[in-house]
N, C-alpha and C. Protein backbone atom coordinates (compact mmCIF):
# COMPACT_ATOMS: atom_id res chain seq x y z
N UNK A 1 101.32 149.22 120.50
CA UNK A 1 100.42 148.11 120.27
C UNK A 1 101.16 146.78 120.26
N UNK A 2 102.36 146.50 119.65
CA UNK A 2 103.05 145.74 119.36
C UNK A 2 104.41 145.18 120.61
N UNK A 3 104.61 146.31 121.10
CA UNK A 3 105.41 146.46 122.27
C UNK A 3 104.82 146.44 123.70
N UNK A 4 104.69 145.33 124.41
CA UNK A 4 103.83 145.47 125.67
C UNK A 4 104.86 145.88 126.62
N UNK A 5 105.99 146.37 126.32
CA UNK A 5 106.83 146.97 127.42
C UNK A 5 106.80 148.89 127.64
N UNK A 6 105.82 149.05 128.32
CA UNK A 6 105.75 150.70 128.56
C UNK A 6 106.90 151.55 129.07
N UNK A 7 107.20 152.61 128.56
CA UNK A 7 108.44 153.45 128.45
C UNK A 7 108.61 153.31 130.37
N UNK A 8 110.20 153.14 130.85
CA UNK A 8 110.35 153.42 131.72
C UNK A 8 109.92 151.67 132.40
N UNK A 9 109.65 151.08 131.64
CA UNK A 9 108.91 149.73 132.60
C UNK A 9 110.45 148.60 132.63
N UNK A 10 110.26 147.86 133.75
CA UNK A 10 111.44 146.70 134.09
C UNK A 10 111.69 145.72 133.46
N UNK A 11 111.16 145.76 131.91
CA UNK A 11 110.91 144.23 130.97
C UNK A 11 113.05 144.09 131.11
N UNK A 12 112.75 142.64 130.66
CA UNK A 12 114.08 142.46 130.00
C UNK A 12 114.47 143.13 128.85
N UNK A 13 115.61 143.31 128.44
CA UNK A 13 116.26 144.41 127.76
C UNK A 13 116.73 143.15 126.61
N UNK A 14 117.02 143.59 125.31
CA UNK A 14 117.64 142.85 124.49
C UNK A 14 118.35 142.51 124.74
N UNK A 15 119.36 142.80 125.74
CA UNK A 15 121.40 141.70 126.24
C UNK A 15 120.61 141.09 126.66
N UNK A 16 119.67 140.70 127.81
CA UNK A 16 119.25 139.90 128.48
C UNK A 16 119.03 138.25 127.65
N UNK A 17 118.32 138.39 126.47
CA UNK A 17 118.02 137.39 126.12
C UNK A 17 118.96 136.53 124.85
N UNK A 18 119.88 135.58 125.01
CA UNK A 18 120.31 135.18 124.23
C UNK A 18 120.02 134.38 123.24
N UNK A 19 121.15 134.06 122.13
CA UNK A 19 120.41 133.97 121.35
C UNK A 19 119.30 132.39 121.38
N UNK A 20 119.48 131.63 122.13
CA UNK A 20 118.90 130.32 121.96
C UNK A 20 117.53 130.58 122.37
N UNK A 21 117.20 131.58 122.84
CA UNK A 21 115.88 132.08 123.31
C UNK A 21 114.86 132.36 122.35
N UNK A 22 115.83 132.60 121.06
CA UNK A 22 114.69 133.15 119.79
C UNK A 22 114.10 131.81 119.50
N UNK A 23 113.30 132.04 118.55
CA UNK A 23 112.43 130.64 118.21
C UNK A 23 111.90 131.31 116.80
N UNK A 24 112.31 130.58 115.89
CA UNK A 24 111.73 130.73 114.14
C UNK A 24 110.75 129.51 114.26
N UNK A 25 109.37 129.73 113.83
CA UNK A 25 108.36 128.55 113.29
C UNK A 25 108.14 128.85 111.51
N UNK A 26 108.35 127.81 110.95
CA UNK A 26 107.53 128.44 109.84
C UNK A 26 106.43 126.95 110.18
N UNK A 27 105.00 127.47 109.99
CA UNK A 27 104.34 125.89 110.13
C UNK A 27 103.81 125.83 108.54
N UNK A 28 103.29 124.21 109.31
CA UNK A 28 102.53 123.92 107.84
C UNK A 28 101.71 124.25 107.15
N UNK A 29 101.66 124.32 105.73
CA UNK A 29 101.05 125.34 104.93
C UNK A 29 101.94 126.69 104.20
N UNK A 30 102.78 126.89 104.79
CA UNK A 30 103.41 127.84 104.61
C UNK A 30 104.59 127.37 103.56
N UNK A 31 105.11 128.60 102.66
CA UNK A 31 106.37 128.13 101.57
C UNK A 31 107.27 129.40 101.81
N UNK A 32 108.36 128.48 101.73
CA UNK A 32 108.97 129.95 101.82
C UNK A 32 110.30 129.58 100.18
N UNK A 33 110.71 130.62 99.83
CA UNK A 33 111.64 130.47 98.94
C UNK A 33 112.42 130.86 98.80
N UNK A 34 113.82 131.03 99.02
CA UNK A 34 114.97 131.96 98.79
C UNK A 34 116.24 131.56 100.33
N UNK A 35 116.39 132.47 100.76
CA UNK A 35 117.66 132.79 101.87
C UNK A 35 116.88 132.80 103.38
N UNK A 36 117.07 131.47 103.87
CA UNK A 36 116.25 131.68 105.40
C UNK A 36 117.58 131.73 106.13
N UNK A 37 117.55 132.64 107.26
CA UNK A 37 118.67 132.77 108.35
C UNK A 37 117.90 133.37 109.24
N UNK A 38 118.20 132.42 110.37
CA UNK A 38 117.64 132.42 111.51
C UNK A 38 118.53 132.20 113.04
N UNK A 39 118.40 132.98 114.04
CA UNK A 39 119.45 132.54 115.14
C UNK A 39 118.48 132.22 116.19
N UNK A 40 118.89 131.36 117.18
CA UNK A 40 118.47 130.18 117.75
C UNK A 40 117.84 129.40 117.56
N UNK A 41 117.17 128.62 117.99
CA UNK A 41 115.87 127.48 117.78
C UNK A 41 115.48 127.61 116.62
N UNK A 42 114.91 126.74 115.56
CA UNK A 42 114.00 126.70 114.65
C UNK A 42 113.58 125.77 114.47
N UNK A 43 112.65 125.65 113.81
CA UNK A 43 111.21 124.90 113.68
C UNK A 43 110.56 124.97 112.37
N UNK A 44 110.68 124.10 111.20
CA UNK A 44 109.97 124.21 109.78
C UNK A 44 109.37 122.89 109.52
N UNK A 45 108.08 123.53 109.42
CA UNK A 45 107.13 122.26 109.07
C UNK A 45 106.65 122.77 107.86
N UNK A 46 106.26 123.31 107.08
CA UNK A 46 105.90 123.56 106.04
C UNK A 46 107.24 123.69 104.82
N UNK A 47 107.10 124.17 103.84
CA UNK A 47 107.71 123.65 102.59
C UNK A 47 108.98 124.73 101.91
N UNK A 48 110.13 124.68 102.10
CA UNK A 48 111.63 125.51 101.86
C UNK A 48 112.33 125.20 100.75
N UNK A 49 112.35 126.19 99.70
CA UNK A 49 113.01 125.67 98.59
C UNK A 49 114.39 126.91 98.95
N UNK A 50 115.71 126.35 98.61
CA UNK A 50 116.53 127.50 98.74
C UNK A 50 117.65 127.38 99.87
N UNK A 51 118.00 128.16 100.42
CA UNK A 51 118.68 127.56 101.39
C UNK A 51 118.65 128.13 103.29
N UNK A 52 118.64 127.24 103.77
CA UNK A 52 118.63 127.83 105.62
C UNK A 52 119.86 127.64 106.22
N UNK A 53 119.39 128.98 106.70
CA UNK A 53 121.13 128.79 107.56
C UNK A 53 120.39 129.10 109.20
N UNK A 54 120.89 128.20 110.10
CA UNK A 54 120.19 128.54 111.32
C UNK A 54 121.68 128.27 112.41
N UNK A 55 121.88 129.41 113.34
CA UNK A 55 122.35 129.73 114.65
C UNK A 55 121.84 129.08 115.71
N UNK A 56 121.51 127.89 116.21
CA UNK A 56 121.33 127.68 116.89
C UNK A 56 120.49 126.19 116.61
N UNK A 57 119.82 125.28 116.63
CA UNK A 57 118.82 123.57 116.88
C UNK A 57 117.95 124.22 115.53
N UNK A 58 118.24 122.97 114.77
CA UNK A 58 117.10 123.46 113.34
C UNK A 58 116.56 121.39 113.38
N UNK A 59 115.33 122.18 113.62
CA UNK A 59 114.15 120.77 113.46
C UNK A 59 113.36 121.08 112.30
N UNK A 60 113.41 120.09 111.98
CA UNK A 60 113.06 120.23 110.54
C UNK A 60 111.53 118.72 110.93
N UNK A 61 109.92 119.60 110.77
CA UNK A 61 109.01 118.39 111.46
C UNK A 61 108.67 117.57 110.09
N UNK A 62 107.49 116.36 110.74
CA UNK A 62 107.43 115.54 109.61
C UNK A 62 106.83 115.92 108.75
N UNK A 63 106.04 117.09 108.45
CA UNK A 63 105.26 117.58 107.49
C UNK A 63 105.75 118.27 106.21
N UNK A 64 107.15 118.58 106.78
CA UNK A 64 108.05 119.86 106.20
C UNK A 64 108.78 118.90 104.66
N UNK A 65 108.69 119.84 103.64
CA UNK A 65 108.98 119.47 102.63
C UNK A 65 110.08 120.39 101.93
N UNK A 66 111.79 120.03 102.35
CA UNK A 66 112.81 121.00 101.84
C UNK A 66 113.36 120.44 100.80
N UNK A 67 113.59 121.46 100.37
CA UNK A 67 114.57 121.50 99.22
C UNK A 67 115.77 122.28 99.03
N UNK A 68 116.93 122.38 100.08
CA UNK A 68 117.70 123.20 100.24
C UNK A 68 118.89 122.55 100.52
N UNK A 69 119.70 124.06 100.61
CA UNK A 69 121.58 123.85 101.25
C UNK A 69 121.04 124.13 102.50
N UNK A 70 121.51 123.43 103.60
CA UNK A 70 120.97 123.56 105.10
C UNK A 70 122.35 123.80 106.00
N UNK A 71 122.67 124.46 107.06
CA UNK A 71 124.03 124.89 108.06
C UNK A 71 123.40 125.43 109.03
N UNK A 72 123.70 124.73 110.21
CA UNK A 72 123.14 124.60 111.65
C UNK A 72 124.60 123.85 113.26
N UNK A 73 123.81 124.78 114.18
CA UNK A 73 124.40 124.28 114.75
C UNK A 73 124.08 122.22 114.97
N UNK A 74 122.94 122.05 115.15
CA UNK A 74 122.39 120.75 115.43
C UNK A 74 121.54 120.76 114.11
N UNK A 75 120.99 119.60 113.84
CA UNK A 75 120.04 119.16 113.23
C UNK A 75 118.96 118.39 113.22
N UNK A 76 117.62 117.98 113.95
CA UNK A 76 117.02 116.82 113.53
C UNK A 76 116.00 117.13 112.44
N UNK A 77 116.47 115.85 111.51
CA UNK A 77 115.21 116.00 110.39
C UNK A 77 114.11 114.35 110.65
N UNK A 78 113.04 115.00 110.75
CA UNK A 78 111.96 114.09 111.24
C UNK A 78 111.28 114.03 109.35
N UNK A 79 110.95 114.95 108.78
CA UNK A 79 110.42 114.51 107.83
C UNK A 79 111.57 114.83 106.29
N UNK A 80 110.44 115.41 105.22
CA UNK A 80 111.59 115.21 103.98
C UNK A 80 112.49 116.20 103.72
N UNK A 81 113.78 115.66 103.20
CA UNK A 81 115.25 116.73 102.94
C UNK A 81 115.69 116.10 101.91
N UNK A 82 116.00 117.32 100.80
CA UNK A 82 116.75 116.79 99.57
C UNK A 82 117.68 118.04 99.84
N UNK A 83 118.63 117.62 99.71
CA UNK A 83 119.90 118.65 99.70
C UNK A 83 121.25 118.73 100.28
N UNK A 84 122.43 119.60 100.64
CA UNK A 84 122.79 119.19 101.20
C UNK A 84 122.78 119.77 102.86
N UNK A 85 123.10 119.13 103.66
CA UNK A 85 123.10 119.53 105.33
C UNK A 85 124.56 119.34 105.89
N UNK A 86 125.02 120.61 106.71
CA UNK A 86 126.05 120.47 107.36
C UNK A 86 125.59 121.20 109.01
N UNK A 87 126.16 120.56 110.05
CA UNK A 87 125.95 120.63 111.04
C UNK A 87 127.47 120.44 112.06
N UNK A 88 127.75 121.82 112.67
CA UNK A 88 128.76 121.87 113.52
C UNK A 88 128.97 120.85 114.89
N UNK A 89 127.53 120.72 114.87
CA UNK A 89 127.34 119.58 116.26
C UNK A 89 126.72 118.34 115.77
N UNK A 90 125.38 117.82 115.98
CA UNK A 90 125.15 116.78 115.72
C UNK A 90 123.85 116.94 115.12
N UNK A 91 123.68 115.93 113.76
CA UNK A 91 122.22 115.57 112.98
C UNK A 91 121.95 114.29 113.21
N UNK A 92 120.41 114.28 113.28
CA UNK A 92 120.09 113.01 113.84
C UNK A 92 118.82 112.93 113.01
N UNK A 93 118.86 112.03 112.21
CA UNK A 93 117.57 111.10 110.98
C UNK A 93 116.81 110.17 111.78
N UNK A 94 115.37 110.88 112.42
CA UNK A 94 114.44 110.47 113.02
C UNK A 94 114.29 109.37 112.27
N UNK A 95 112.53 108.28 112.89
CA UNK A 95 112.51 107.21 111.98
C UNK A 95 111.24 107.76 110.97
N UNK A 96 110.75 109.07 111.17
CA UNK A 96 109.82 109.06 109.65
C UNK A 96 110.65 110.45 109.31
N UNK A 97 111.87 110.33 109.01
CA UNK A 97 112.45 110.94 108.20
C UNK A 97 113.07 110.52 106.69
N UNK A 98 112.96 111.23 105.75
CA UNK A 98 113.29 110.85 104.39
C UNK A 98 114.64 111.67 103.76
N UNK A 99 115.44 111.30 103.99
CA UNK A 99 116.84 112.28 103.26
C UNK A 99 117.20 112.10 102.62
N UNK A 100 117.76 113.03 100.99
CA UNK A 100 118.42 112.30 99.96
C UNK A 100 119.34 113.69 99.85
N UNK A 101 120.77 113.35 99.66
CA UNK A 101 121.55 114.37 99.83
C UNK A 101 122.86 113.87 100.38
N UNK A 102 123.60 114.94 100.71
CA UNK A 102 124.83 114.72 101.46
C UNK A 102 124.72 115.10 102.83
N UNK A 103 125.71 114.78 103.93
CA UNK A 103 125.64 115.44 105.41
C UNK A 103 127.05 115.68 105.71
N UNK A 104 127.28 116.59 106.07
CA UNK A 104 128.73 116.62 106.74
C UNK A 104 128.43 116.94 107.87
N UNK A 105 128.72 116.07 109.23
CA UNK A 105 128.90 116.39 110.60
C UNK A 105 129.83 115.80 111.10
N UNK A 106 130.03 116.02 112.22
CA UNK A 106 131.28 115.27 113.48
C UNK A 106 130.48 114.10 114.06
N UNK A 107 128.79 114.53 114.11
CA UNK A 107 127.98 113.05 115.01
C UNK A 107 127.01 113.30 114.28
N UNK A 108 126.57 112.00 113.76
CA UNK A 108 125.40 111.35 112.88
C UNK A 108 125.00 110.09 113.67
N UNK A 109 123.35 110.20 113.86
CA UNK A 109 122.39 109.40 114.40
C UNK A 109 121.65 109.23 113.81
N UNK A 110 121.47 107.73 112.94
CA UNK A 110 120.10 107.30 112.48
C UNK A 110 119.31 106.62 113.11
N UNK A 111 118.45 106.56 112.91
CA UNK A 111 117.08 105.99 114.21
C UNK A 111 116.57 105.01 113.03
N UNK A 112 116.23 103.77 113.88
CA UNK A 112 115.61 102.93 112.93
C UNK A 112 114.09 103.06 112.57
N UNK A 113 114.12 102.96 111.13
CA UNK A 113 113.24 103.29 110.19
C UNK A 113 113.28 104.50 109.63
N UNK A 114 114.35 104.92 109.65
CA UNK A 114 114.86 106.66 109.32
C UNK A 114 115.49 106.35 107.64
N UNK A 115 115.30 107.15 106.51
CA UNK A 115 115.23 106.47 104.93
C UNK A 115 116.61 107.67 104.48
N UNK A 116 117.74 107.09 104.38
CA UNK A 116 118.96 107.79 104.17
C UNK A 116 119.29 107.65 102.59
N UNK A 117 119.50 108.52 101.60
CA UNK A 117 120.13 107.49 100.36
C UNK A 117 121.17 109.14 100.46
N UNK A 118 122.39 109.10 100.35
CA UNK A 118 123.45 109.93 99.91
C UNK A 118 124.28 109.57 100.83
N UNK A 119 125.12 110.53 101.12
CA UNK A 119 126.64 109.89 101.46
C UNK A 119 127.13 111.06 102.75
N UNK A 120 127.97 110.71 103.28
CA UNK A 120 128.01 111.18 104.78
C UNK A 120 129.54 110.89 105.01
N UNK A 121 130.21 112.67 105.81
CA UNK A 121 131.65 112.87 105.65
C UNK A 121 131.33 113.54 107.09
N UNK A 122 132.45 112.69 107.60
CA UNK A 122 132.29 113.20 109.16
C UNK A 122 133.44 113.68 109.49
N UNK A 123 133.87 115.05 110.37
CA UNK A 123 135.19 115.44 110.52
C UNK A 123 135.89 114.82 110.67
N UNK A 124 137.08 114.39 110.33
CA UNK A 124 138.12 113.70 110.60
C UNK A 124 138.86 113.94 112.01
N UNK A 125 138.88 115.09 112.37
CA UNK A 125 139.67 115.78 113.23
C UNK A 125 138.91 115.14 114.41
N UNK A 126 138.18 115.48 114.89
CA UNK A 126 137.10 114.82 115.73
C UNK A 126 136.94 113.62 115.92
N UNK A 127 136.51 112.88 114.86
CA UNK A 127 136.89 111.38 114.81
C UNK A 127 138.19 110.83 115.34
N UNK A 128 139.14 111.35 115.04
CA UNK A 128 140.58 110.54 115.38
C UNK A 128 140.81 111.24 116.45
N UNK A 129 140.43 112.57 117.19
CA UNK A 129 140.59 112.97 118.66
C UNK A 129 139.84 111.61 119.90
N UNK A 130 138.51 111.14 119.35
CA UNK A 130 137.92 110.36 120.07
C UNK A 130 138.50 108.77 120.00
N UNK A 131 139.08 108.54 118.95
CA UNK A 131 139.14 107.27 118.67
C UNK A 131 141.17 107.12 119.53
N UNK A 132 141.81 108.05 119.73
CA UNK A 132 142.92 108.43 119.94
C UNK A 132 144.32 108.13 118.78
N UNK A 133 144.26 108.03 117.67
CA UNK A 133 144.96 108.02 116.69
C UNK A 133 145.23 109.28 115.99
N UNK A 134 146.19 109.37 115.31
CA UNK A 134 146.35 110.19 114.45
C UNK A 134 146.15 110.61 113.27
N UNK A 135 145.95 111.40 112.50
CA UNK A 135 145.34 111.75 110.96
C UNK A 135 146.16 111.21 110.07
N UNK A 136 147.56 110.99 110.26
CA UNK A 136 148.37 110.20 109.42
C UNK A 136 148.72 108.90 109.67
N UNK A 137 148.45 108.37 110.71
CA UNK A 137 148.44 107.22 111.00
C UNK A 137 147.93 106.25 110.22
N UNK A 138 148.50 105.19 109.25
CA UNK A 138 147.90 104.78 108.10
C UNK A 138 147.52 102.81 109.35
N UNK A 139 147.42 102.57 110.65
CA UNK A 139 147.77 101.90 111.07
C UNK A 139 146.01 101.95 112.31
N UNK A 140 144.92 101.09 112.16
CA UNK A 140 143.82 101.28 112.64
C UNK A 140 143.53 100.13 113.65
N UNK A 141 142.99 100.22 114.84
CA UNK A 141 143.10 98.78 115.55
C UNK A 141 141.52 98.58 116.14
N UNK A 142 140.67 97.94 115.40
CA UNK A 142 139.79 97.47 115.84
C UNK A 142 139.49 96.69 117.14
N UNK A 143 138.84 97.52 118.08
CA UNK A 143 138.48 96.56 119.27
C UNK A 143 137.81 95.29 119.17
N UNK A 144 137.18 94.94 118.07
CA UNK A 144 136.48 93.09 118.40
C UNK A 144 137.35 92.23 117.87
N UNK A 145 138.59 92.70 117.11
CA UNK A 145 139.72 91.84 116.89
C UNK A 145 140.89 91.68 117.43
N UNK A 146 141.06 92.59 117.98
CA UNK A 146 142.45 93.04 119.31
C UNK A 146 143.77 92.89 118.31
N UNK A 147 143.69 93.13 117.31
CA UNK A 147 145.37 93.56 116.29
C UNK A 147 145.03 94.33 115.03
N UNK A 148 145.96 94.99 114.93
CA UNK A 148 145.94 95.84 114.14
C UNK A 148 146.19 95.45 112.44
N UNK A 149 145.11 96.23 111.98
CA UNK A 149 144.83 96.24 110.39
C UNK A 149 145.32 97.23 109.84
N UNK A 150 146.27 96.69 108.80
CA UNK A 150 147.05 97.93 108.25
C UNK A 150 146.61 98.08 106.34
N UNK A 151 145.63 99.05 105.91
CA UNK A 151 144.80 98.77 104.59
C UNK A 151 145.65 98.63 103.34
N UNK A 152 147.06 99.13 103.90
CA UNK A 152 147.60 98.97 102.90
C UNK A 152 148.48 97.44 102.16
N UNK A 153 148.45 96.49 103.33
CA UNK A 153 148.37 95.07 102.98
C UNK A 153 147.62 94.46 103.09
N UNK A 154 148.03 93.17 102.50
CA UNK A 154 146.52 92.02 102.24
C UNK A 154 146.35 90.80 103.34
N UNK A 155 145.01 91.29 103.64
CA UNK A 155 145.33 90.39 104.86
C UNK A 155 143.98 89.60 104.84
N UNK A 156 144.69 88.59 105.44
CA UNK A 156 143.37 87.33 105.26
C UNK A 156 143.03 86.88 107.06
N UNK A 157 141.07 86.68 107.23
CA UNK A 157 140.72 86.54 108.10
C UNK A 157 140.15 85.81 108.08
N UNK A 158 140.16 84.68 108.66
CA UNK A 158 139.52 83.60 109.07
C UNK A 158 138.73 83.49 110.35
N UNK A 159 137.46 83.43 110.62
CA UNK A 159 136.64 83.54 111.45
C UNK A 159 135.58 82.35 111.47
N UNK A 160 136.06 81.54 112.61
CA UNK A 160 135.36 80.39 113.15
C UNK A 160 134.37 80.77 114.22
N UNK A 161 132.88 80.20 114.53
CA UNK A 161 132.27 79.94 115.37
C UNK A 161 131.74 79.25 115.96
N UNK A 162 132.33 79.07 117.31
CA UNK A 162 131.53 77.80 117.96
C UNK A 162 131.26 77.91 119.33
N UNK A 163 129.74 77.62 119.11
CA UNK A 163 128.47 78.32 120.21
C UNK A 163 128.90 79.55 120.34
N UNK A 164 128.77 80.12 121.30
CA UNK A 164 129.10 81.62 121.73
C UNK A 164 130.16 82.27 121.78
N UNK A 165 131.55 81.47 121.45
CA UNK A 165 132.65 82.13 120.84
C UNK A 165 133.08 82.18 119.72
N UNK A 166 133.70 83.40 119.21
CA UNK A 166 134.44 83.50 118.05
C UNK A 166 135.34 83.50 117.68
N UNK A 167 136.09 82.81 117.07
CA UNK A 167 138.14 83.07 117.37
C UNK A 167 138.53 83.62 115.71
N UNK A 168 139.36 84.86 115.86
CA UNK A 168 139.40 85.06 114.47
C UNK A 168 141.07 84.90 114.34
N UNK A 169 141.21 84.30 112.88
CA UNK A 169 142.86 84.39 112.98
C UNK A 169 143.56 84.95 111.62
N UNK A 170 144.60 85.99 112.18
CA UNK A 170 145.00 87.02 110.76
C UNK A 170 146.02 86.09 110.35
């Protein structure tokens, strides 16, 4: 009844389908409470107290009301999140999203009108691979100033403008 693949018939076989193929919905109306783990895609619009762990894109819609520890490959949260969220790839705070919590990712995207209050730790490792510096490098060089700022002395900046240029001097 449940199985529309008849013995002996050519359906795809479980290797066939990987995992990004699955798809978790919980919709709205629905609560769930405790240990969600899910592999590939997911989708929660209705209300999660507890914690989700998802394998694969966890969308979290605007209706959805969590309250959890969250770990995903990706993340977008469109509506409300109290908790904390970590994401191996990238979370991105739609603009009718509401987050209060922590995030740890490598790439964070807020969209304007997107409501952030907690605090946000982005790999280091990653960061200083892209930026091309090193993790001990106590020595940082901002591109709109063209010299290098070193935090551990005191340094004074003076920044004049006139019309459309800026001249700054350390």
């Amino acid at each position: 009844m449940f199985n529309p693949q008849k013995k002996g018939g050519a359906g795809p076989g479980k290797k066939d389908h990987p995992k990004d193929y699955a798809v978790t919905i919980i919709t709205s109306g629905c609560h769930f409470s405790g240990k969600l783990y899910c592999k590939g895609s997911t989708r929660i619009g209705g209300k999660v107290d507890g914690e989700i762990v998802s394998e694969g894109l966890l969308i979290i819609e605007e209706e959805a009301m969590i309250s959890a520890e969250v770990k995903a490959e990706d993340i977008v949260i469109q509506g409300h999140l109290r908790g904390t969220v970590e994401a191996h790839g990238k979370v991105e705070l739609s603009p009718t999203c509401v987050f209060e919590g922590d995030i740890i990712t490598p790439v964070l995207v807020v969209q304007e009108g997107a409501q952030f209050n907690g605090r946000t730790t982005m790999d280091p490792n990653r960061i200083m691979d892209r930026q091309g510096t090193h993790e001990n490098s106590k020595t940082y060089t901002p591109p709109y100033l063209g010299g290098a700022i070193r935090p551990d002395e005191l340094t004074k900046v003076d920044l004049a403008m006139n019309g459309p240029e800026i001249s700054a001097n350390l």
